[in-house]
N, C-alpha and C. Protein backbone atom coordinates (compact mmCIF):
# COMPACT_ATOMS: atom_id res chain seq x y z
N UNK A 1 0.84 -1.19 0.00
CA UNK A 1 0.00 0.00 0.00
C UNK A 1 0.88 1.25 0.00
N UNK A 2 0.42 1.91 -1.22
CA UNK A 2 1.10 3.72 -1.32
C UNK A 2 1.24 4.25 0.21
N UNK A 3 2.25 4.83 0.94
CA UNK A 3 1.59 5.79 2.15
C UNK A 3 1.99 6.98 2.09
N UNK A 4 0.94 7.76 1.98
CA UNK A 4 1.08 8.95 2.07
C UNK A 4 0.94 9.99 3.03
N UNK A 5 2.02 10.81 3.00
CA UNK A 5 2.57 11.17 4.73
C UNK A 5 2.35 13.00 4.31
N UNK A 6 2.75 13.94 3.27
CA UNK A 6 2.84 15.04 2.91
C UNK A 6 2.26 15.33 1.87
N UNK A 7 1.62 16.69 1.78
CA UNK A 7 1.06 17.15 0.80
C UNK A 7 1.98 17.76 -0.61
N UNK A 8 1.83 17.43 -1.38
CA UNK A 8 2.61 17.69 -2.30
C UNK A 8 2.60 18.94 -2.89
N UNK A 9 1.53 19.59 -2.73
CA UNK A 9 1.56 21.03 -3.06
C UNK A 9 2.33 21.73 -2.01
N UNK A 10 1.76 21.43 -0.73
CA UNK A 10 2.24 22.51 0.45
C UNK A 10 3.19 22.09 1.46
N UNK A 11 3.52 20.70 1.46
CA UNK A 11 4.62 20.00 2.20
C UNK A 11 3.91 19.83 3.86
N UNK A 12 2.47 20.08 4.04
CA UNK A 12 1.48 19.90 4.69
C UNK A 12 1.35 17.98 4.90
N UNK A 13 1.06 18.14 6.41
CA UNK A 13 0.97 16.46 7.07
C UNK A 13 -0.59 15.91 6.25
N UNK A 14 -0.85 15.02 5.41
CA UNK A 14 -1.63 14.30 5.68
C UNK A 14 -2.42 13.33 5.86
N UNK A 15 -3.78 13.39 6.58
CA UNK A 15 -4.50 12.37 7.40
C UNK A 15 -5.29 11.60 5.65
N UNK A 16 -5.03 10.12 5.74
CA UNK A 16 -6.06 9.41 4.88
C UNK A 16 -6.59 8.82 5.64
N UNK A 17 -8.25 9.38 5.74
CA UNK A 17 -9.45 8.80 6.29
C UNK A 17 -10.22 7.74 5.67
N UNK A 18 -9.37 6.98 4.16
CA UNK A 18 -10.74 6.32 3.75
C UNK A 18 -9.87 5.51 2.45
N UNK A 19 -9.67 4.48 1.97
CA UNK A 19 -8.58 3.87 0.82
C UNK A 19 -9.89 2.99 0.41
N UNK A 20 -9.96 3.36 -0.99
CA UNK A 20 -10.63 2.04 -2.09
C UNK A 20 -9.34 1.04 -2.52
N UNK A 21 -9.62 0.01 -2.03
CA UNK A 21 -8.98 -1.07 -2.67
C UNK A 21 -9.14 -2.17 -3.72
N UNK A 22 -11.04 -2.42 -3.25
CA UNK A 22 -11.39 -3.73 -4.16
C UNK A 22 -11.45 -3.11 -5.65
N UNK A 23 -10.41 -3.96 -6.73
CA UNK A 23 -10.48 -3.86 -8.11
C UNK A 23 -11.67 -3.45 -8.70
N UNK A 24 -12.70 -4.24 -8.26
CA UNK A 24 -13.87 -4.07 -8.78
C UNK A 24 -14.67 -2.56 -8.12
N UNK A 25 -14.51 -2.12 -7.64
CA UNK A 25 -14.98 -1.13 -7.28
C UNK A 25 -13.99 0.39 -7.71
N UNK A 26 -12.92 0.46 -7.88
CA UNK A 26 -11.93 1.17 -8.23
C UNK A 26 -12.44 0.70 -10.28
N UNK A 27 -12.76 -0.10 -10.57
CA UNK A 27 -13.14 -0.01 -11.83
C UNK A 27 -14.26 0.57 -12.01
N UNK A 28 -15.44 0.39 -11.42
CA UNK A 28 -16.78 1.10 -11.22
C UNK A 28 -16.64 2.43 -11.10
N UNK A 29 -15.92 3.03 -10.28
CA UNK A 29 -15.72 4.93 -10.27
C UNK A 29 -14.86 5.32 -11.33
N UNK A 30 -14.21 4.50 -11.85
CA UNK A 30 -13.08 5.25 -13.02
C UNK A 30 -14.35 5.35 -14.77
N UNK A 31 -14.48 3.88 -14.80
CA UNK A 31 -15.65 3.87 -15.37
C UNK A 31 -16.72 4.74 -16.01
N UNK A 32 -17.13 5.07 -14.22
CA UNK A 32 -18.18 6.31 -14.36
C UNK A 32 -18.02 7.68 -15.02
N UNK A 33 -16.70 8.14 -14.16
CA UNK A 33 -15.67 9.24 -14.62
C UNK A 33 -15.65 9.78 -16.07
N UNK A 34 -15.22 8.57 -16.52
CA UNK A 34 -14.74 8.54 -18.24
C UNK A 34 -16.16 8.78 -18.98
N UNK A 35 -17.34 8.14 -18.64
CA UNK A 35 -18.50 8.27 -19.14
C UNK A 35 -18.74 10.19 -18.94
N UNK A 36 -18.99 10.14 -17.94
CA UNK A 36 -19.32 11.87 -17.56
C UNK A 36 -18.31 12.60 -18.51
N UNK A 37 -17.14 12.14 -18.78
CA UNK A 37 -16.25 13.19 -19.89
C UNK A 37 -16.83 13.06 -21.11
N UNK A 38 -17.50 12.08 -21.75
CA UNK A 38 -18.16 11.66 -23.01
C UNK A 38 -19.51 12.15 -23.41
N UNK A 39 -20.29 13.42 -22.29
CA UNK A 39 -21.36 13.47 -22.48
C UNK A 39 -21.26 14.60 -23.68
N UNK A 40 -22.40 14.87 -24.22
CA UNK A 40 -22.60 15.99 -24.97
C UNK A 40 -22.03 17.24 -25.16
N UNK A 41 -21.60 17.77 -26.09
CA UNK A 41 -21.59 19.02 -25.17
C UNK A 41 -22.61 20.52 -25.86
N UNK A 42 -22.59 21.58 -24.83
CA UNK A 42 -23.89 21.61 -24.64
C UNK A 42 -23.98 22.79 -25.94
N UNK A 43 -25.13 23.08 -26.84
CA UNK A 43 -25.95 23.50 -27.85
C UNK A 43 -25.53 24.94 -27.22
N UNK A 44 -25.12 25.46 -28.56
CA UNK A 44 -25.17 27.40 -28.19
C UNK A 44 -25.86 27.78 -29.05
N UNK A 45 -26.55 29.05 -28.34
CA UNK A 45 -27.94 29.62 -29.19
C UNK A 45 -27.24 30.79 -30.05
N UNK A 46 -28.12 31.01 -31.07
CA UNK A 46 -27.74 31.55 -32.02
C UNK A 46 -27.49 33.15 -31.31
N UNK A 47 -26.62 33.97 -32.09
CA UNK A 47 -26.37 35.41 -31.64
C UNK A 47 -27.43 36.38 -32.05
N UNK A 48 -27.49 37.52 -30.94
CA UNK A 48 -28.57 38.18 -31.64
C UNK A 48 -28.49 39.40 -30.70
N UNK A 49 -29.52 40.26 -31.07
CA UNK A 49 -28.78 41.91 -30.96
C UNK A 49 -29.23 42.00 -29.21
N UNK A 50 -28.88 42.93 -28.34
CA UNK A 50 -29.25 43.16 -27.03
C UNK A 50 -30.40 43.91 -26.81
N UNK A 51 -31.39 43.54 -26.31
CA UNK A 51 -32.85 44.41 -25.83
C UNK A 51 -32.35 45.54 -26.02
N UNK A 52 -33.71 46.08 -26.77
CA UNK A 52 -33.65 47.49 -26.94
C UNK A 52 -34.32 48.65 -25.56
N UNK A 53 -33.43 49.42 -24.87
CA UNK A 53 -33.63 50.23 -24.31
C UNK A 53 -34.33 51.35 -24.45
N UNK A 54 -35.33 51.96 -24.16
CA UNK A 54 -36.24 53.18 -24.95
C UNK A 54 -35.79 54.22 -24.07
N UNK A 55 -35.06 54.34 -22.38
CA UNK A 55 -35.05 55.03 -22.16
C UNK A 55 -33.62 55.92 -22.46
N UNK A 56 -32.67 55.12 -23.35
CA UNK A 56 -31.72 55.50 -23.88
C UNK A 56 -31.91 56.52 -25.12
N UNK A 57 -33.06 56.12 -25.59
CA UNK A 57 -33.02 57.14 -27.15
C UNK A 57 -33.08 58.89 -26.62
């Protein structure tokens, strides 16, 4: 098992509260991950002029 003792950004102590180990479950969240990067991406509406202000004229 990796142990990790310092933060690598800040050279900060730290605490691991929680390690996934089972294969099968470490495949299930990576999985998921990769799906969520594959979604759509999202429709942009066409351009068009800005509300007209009347109290500007």
């Amino acid at each position: 098992m990796l142990k990790i003792e310092t933060c690598e950004q800040c050279g900060g102590a730290v605490k691991v509260i929680a390690s996934i180990e089972d294969p099968v479950v470490i495949k299930q969240i990576l999985d998921h991950l990769e799906n969520r990067t594959k979604s759509p991406q999202p429709v942009s509406h066409p351009v068009r002029a800005p509300p007209a202000h009347p109290e500007l004229d």
